[in-house]
C-alpha atoms as a PDB file:
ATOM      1  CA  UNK A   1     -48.491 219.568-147.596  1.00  0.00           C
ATOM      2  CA  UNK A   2     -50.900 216.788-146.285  1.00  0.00           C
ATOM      3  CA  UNK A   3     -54.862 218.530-145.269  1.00  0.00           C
ATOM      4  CA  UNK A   4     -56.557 216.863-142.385  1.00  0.00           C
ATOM      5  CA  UNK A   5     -60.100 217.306-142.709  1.00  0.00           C
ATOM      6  CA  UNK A   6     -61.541 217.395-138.927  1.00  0.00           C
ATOM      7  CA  UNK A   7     -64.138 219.247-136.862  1.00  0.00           C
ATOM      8  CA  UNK A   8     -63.340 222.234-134.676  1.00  0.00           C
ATOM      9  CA  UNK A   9     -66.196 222.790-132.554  1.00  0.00           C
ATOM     10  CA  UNK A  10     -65.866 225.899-129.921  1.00  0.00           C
ATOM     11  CA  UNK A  11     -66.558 225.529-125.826  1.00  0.00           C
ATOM     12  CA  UNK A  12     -65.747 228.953-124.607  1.00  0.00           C
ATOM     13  CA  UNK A  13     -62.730 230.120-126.368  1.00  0.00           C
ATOM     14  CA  UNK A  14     -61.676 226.285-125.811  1.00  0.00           C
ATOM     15  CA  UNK A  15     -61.439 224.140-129.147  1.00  0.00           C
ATOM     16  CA  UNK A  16     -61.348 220.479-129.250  1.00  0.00           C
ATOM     17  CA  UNK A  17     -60.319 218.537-132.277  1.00  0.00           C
ATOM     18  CA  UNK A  18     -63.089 215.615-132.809  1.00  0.00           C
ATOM     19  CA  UNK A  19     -62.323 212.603-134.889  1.00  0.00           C
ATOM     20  CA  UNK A  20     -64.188 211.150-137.469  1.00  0.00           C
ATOM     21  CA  UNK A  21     -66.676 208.627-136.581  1.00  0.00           C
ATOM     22  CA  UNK A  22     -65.264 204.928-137.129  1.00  0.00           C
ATOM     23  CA  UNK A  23     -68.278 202.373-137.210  1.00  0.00           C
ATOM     24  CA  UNK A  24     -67.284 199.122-135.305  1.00  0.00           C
ATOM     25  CA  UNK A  25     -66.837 195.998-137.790  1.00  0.00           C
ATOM     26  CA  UNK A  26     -68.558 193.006-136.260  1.00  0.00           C
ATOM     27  CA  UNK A  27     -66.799 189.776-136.068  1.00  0.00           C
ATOM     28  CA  UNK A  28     -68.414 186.534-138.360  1.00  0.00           C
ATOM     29  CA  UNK A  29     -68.617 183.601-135.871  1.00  0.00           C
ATOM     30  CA  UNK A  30     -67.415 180.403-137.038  1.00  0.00           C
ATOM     31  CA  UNK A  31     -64.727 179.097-138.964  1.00  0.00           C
ATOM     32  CA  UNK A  32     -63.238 181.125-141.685  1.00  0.00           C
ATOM     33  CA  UNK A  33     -63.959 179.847-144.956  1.00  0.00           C
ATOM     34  CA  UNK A  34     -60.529 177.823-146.704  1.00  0.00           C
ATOM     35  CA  UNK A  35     -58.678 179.878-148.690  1.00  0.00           C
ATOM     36  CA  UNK A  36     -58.601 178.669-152.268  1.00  0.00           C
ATOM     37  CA  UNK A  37     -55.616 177.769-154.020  1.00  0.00           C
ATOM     38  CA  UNK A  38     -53.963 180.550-155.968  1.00  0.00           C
ATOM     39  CA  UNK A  39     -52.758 177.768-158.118  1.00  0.00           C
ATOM     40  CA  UNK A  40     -56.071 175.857-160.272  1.00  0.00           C
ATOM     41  CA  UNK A  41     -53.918 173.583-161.420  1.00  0.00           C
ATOM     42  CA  UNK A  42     -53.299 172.051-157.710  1.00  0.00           C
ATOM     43  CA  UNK A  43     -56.580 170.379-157.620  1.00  0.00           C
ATOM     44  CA  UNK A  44     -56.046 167.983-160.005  1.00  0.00           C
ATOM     45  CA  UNK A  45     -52.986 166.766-158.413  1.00  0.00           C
ATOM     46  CA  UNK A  46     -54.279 166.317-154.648  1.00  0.00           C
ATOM     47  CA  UNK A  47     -56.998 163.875-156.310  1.00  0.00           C
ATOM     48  CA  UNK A  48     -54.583 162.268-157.981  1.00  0.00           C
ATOM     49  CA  UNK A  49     -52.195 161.451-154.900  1.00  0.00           C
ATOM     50  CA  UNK A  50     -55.551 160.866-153.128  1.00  0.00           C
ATOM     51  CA  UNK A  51     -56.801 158.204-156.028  1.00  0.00           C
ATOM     52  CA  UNK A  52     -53.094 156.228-155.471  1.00  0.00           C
ATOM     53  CA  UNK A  53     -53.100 156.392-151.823  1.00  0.00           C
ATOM     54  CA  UNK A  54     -56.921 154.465-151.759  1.00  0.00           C
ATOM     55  CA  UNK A  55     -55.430 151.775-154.689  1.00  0.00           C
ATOM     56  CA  UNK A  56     -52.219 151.469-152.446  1.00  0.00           C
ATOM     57  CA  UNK A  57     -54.681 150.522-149.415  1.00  0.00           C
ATOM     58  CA  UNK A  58     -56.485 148.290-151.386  1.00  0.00           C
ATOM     59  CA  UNK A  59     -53.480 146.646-152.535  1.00  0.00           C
ATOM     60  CA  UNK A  60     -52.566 146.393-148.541  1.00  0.00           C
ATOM     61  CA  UNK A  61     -56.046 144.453-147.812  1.00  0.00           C
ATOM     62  CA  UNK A  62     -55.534 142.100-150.711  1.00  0.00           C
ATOM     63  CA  UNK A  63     -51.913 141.475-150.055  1.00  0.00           C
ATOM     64  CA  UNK A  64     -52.430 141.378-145.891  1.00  0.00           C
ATOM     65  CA  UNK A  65     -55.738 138.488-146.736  1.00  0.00           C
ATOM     66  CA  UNK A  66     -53.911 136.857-149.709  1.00  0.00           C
ATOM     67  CA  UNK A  67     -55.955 138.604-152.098  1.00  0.00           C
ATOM     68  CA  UNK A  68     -59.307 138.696-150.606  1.00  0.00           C
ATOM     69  CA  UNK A  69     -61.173 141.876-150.253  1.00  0.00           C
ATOM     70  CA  UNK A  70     -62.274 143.021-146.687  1.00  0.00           C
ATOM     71  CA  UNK A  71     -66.040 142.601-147.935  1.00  0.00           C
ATOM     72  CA  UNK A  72     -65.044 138.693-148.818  1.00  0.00           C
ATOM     73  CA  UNK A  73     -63.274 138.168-145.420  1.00  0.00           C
ATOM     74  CA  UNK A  74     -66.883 140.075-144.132  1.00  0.00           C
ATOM     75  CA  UNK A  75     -68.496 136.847-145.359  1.00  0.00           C
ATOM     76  CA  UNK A  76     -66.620 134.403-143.566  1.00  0.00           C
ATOM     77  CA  UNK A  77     -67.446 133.151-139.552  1.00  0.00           C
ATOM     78  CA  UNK A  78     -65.367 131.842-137.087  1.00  0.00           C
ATOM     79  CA  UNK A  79     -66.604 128.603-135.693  1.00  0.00           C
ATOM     80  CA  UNK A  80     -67.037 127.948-132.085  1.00  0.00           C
ATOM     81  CA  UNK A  81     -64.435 125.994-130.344  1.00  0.00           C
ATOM     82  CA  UNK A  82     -67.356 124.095-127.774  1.00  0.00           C
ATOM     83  CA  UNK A  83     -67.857 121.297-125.761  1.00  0.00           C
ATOM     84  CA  UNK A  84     -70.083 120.285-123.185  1.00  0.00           C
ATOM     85  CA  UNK A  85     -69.100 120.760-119.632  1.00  0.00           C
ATOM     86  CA  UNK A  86     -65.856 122.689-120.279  1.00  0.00           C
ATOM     87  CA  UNK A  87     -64.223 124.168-117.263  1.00  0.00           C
ATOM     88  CA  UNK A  88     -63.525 127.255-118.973  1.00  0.00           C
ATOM     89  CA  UNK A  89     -65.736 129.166-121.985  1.00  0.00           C
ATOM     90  CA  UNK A  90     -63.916 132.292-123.082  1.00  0.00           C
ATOM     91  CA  UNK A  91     -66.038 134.907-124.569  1.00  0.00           C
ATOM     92  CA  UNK A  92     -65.220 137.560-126.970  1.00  0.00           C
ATOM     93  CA  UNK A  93     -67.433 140.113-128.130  1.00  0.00           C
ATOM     94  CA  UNK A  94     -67.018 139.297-132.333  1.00  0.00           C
ATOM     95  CA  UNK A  95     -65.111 137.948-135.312  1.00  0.00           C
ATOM     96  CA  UNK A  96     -62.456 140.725-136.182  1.00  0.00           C
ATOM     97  CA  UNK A  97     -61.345 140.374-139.674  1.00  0.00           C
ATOM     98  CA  UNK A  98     -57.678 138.164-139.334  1.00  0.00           C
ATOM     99  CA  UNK A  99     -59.586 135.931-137.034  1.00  0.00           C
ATOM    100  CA  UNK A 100     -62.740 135.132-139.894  1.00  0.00           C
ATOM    101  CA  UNK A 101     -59.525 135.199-142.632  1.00  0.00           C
ATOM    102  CA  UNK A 102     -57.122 132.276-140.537  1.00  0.00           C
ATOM    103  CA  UNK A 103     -60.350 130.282-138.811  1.00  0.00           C
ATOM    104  CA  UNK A 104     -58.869 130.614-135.527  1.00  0.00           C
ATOM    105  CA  UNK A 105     -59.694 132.547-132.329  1.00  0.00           C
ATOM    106  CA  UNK A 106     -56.944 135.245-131.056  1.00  0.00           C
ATOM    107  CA  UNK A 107     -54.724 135.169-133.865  1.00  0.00           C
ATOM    108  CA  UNK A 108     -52.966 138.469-134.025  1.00  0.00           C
ATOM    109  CA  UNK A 109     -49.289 138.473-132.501  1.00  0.00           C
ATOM    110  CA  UNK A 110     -49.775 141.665-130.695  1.00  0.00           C
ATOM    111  CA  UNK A 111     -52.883 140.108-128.443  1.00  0.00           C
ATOM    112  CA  UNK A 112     -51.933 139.361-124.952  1.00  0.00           C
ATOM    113  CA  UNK A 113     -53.981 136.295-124.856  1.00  0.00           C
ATOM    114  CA  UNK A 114     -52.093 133.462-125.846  1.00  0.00           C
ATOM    115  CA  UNK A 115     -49.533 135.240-123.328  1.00  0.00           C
ATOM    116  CA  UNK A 116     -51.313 135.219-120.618  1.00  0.00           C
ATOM    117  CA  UNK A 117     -52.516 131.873-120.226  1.00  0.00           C
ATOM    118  CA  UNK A 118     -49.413 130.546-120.478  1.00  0.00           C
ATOM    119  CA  UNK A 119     -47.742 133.008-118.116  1.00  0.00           C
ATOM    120  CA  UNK A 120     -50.663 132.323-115.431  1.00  0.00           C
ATOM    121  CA  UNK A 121     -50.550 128.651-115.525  1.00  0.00           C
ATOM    122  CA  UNK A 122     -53.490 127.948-117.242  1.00  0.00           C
ATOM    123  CA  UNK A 123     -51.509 126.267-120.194  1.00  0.00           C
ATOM    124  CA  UNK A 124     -47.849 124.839-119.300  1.00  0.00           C
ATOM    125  CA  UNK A 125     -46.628 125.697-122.326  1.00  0.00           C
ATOM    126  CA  UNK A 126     -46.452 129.031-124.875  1.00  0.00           C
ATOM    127  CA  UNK A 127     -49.170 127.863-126.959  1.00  0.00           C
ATOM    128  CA  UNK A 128     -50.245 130.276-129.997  1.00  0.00           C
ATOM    129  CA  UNK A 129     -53.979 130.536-132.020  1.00  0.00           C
ATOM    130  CA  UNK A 130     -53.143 127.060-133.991  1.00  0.00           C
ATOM    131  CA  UNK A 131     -53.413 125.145-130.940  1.00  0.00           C
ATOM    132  CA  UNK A 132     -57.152 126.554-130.503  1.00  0.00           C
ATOM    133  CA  UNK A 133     -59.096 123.539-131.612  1.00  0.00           C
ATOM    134  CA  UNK A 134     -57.240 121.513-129.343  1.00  0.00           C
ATOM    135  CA  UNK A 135     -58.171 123.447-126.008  1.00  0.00           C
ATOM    136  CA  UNK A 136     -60.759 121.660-125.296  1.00  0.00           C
ATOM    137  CA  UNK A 137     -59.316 118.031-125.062  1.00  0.00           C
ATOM    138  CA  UNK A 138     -56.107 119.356-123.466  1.00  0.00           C
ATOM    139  CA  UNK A 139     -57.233 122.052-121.158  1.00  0.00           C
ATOM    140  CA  UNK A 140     -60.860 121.998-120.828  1.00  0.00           C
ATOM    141  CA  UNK A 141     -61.140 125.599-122.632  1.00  0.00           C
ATOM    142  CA  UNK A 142     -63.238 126.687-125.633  1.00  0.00           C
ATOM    143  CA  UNK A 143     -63.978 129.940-126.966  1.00  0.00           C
ATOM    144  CA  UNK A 144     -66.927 131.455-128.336  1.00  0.00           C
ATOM    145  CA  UNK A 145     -68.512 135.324-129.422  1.00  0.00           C
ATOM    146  CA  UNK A 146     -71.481 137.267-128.230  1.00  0.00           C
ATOM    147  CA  UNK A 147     -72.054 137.840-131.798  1.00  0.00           C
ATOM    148  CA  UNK A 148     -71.147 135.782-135.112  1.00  0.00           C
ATOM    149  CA  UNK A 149     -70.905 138.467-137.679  1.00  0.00           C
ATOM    150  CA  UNK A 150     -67.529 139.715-138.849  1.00  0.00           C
ATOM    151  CA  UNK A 151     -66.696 143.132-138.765  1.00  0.00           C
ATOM    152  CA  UNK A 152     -63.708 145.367-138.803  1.00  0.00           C
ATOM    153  CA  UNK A 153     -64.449 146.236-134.934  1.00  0.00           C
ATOM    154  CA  UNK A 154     -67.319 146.011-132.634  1.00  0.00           C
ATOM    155  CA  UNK A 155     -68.187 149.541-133.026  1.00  0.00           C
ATOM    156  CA  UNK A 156     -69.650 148.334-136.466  1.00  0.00           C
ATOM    157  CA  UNK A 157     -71.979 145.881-134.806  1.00  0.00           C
ATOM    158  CA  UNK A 158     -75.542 147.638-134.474  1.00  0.00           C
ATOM    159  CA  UNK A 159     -76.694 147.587-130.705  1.00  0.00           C
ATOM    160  CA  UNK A 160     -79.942 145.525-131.683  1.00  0.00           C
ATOM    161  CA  UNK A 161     -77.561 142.138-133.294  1.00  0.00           C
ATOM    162  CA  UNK A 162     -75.378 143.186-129.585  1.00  0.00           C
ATOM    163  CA  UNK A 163     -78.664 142.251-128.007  1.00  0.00           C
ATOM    164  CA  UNK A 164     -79.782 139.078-129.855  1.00  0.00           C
ATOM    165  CA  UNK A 165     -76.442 138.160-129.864  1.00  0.00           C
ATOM    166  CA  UNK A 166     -76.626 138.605-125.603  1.00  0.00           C
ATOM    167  CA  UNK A 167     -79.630 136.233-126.073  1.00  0.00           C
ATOM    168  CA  UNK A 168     -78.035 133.198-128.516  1.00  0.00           C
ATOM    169  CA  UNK A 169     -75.227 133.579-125.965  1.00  0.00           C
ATOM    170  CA  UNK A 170     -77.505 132.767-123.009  1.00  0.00           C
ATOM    171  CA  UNK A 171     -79.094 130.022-124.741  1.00  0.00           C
ATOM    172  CA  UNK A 172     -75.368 128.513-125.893  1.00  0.00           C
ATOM    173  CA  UNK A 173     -74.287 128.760-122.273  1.00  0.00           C
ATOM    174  CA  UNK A 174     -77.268 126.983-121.182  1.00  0.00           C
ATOM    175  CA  UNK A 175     -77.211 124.134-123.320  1.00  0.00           C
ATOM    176  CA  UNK A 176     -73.104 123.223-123.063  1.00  0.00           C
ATOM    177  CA  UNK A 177     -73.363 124.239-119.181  1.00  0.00           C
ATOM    178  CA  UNK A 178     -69.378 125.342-118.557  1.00  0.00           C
ATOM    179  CA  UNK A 179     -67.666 125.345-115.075  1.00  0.00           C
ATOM    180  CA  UNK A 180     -66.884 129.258-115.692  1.00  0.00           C
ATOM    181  CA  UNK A 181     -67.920 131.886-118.454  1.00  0.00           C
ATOM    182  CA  UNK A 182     -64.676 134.271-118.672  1.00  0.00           C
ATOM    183  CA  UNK A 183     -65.636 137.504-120.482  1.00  0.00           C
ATOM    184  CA  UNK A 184     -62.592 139.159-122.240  1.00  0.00           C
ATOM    185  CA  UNK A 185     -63.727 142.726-121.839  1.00  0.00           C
ATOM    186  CA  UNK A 186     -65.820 144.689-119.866  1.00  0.00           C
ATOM    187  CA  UNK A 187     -67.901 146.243-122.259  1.00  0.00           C
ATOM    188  CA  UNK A 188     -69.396 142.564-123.282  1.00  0.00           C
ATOM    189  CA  UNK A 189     -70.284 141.801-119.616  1.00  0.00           C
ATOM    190  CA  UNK A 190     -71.949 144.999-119.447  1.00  0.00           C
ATOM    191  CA  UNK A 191     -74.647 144.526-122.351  1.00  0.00           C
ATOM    192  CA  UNK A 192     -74.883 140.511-121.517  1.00  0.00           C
ATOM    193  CA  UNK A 193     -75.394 140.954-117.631  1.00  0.00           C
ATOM    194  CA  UNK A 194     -78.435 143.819-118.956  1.00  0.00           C
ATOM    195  CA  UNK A 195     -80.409 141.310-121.620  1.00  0.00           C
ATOM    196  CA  UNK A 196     -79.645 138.634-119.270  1.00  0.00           C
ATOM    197  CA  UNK A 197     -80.081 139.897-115.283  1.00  0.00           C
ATOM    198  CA  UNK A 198     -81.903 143.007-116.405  1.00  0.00           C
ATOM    199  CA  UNK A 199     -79.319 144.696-113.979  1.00  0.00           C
ATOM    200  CA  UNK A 200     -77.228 148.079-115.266  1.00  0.00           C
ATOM    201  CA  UNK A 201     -73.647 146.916-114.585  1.00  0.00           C
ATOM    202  CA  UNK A 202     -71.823 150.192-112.871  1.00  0.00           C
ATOM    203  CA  UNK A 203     -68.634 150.210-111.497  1.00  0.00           C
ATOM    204  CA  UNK A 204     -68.054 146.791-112.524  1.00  0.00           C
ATOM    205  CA  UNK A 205     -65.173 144.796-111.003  1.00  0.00           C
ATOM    206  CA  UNK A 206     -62.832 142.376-112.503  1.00  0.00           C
ATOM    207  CA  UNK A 207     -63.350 138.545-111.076  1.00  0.00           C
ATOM    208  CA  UNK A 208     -66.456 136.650-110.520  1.00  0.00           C
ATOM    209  CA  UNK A 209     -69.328 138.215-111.055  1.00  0.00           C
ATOM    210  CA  UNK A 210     -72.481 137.744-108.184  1.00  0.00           C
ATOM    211  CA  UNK A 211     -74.993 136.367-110.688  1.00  0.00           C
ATOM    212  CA  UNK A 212     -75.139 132.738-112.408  1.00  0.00           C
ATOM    213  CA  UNK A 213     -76.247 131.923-115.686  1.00  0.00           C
ATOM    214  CA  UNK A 214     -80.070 131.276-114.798  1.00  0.00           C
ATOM    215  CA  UNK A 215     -80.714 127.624-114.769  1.00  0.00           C
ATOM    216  CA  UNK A 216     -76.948 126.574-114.348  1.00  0.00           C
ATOM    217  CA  UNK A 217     -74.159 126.900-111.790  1.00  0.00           C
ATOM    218  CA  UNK A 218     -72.025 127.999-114.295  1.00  0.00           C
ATOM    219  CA  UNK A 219     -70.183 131.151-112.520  1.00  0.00           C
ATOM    220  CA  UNK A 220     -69.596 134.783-114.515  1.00  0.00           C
ATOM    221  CA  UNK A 221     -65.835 135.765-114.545  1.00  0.00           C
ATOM    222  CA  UNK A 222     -65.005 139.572-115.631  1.00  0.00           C
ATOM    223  CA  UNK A 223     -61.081 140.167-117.266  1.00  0.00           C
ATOM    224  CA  UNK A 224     -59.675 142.983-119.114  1.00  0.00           C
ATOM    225  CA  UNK A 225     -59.608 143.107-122.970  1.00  0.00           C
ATOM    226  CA  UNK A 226     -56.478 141.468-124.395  1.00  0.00           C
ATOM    227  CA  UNK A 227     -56.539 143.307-126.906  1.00  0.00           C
ATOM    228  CA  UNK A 228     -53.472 145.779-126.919  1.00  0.00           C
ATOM    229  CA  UNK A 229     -55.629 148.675-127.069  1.00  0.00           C
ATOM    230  CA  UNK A 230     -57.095 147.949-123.773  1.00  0.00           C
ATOM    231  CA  UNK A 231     -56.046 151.377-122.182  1.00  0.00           C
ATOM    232  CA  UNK A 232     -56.312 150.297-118.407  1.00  0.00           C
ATOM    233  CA  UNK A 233     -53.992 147.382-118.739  1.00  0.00           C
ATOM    234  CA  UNK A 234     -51.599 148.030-122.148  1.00  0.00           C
ATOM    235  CA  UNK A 235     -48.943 145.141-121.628  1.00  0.00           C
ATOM    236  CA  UNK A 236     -49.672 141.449-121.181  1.00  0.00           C
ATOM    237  CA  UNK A 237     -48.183 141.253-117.807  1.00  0.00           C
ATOM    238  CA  UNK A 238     -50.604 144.071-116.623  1.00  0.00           C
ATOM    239  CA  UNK A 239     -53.015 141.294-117.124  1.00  0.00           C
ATOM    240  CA  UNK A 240     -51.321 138.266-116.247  1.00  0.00           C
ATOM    241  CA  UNK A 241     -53.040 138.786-112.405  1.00  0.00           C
ATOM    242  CA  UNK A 242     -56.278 138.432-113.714  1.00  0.00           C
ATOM    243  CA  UNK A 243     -55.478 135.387-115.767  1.00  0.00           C
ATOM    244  CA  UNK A 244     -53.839 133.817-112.309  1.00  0.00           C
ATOM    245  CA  UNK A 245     -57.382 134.536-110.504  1.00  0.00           C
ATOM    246  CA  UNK A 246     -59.119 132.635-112.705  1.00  0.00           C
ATOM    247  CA  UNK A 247     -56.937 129.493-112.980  1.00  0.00           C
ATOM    248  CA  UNK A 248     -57.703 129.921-108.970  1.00  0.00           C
ATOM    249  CA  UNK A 249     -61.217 130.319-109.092  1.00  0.00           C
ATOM    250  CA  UNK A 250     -60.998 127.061-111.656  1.00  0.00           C
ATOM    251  CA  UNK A 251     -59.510 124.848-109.237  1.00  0.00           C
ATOM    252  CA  UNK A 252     -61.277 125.898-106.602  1.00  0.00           C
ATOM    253  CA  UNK A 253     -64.479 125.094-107.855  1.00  0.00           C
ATOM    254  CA  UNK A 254     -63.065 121.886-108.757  1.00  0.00           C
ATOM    255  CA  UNK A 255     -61.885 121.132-105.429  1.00  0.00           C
ATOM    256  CA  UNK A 256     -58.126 120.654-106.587  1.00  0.00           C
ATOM    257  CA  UNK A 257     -56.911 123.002-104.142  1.00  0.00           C
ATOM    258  CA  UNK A 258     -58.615 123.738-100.598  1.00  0.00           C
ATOM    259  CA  UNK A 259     -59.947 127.732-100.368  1.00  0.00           C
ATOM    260  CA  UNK A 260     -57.973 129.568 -97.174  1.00  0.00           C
ATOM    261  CA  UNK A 261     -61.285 131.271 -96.481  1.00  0.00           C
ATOM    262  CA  UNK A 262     -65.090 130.989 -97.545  1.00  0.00           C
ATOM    263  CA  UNK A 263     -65.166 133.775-100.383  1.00  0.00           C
ATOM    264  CA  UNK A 264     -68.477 135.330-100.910  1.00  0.00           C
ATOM    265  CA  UNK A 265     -68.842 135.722-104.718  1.00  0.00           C
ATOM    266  CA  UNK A 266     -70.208 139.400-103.808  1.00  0.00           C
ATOM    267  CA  UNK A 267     -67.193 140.075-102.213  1.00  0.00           C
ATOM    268  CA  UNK A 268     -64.650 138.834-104.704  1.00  0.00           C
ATOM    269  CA  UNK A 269     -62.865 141.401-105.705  1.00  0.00           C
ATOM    270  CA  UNK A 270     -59.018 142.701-106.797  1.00  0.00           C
ATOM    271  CA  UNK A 271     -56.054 143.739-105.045  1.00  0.00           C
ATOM    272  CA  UNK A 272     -54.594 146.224-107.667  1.00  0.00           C
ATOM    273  CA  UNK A 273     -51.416 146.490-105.448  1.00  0.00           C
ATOM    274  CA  UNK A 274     -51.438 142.503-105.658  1.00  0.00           C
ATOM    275  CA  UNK A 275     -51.694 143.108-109.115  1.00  0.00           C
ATOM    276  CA  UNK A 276     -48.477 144.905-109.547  1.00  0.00           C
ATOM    277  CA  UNK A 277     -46.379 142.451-107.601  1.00  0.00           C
ATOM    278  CA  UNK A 278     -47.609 139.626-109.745  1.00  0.00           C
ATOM    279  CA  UNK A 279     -46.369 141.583-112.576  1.00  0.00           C
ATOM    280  CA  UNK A 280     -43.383 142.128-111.607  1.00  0.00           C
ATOM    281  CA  UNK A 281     -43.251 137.885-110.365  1.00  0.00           C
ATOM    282  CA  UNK A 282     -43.962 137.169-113.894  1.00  0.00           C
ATOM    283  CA  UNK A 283     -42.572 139.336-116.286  1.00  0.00           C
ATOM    284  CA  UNK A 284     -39.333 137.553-115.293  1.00  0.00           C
ATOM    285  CA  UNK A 285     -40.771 133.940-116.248  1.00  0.00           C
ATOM    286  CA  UNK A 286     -42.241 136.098-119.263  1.00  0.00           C
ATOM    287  CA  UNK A 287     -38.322 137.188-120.265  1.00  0.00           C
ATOM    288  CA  UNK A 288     -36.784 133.741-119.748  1.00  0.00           C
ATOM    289  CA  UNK A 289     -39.459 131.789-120.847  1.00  0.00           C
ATOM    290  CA  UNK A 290     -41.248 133.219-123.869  1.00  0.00           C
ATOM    291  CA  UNK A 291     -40.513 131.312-127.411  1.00  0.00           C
ATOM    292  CA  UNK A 292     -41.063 133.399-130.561  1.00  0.00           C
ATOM    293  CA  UNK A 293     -45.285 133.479-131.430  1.00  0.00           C
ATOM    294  CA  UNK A 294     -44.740 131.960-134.375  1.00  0.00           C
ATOM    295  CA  UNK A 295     -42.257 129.137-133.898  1.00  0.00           C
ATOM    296  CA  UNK A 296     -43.147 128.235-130.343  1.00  0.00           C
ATOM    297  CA  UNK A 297     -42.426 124.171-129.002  1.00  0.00           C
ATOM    298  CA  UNK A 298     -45.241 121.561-130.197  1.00  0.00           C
ATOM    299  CA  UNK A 299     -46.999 123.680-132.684  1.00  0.00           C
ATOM    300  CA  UNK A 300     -49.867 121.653-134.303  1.00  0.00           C
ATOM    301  CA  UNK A 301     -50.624 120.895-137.665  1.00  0.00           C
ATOM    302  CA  UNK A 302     -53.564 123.241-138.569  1.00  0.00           C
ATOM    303  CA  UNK A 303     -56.028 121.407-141.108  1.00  0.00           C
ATOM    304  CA  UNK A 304     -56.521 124.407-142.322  1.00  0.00           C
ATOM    305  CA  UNK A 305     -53.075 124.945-143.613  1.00  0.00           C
ATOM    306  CA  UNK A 306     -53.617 125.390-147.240  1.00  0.00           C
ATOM    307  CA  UNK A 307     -56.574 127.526-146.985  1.00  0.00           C
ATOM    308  CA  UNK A 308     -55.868 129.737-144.390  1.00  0.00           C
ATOM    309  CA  UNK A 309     -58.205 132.220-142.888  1.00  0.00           C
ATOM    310  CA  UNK A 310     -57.803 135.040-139.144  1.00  0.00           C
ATOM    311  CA  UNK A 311     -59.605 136.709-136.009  1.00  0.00           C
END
């Protein structure tokens, strides 16, 4: 026989049965402490298969920079590819690490850039990073970085070397004087057009930008990344457009082809339906016409070919 203890308590001939008390338990914010293993002996192991998973990405960054660590590849720069009076200065933000390890600029197969000067005209044939040093001569194109240093990625650049390296850009852009300084991404533009024009860029636009490098004529140009991460515009052809407007903007400037209308450089702006069509246009010329990266037509000898080194 199971007792219930309980209260009776008496209201006019009425009784009511009254429950114990229960006193609320109050709920721990936060997140619950990890249970531990039930097992000791488990702990051992996970540092274990943690230990050989760091030596087997170690063994990855000595096999993928022919046995270099990252730190060595770290110490190496990437040269500027630079004349005097260039039409065209492209301008990335740093050294990654393939480009410092191969001593070229843009040498990673899965960057659009290569791409898309060749499917915009700018270069009339697939050309590929080994062909950078001769850019100049052949094209009238040269490359240089905001900053020298070589890191992993830009977010391990500190914002005050950003800013000195805004000012050693100004200085190199004054001194070799090109027809057009073509930024390849937006967030380099930004930080450059503040040290420089002391102007906040917002709601930048792609193209030519209203200001000149002070004491030049040389004219601003804004593209996308092509980098494959670039989010807004993830294939090369989503790009190609942009590439197109500045081969135009190029030979208009040099007079090779006659404007249809005065353009206002505050104006200039992009057509993003435009954009689309010339896509579509050239990702046909892009599936007929695109050699392997590596084994394209007229590849030059690189002098660098028994040390080699990447970007």
């Amino acid at each position: 026989m199971c007792v219930i203890a309980c209260n009776w308590i008496s209201y006019s001939n009425m009784y009511v049965l009254s429950a114990p008390a229960v006193t609320p338990v109050k709920k721990k914010r936060g997140r619950p402490p990890k249970q531990q293993s039930a097992n000791a002996s488990d702990q051992p192991v996970d540092e274990a298969e943690a230990a050989a998973e760091a030596a087997k990405k170690a063994k990855r960054a000595l096999n993928r920079f022919n046995g270099l660590s990252v730190d060595q590849v770290m110490a190496k720069t990437l040269p500027d590819v630079i004349t005097h009076n260039l039409d065209i200065l492209i301008i990335g933000i740093n050294p990654g690490l393939l480009s410092a390890f191969k001593g070229h600029h843009y040498p990673n197969p899965g960057n659009h850039f290569w791409k898309c000067l060749f499917l915009s005209g700018l270069t009339d044939q697939q050309l590929n990073y080994m062909h950078d040093q001769s850019l100049p001569e052949t094209y009238s194109i040269g490359f240089t970085n905001m900053v020298e240093r070589t890191t992993p990625g830009s977010k391990d650049l500190s914002s005050k070397e950003i800013r000195e390296g805004g000012r050693q850009l100004l200085e190199k852009l004054q001194t070799y004087r090109p027809l057009i300084a073509a930024f390849n991404g937006k967030g380099i533009y930004e930080i450059f057009c503040k040290e420089t024009f002391g102007v906040k860029a917002k709601n930048l636009d792609f193209g030519v930008q209203p200001y000149k490098i002070p004491d030049t004529e040389t004219v601003c140009f804004l593209m996308p990344s092509s980098s494959p991460r670039c989010a807004q515009f993830p294939r090369a052809q989503d790009k190609v457009h942009f590439y197109i407007k500045l081969k135009e903007l190029r030979d208009q400037m040099k007079g090779v082809v006659a404007p249809s209308r005065e353009v206002e450089e505050t104006q200039y702006s992009f057509d993003l339906q435009l954009a689309k069509e010339d896509a579509k246009r050239m990702a046909i010329k892009e599936e007929h016409m695109d050699p392997e990266y590596e084994s394209c037509g007229g590849l030059l000898e690189d002098p660098n070919s028994n040390n080699s080194s990447s970007h």
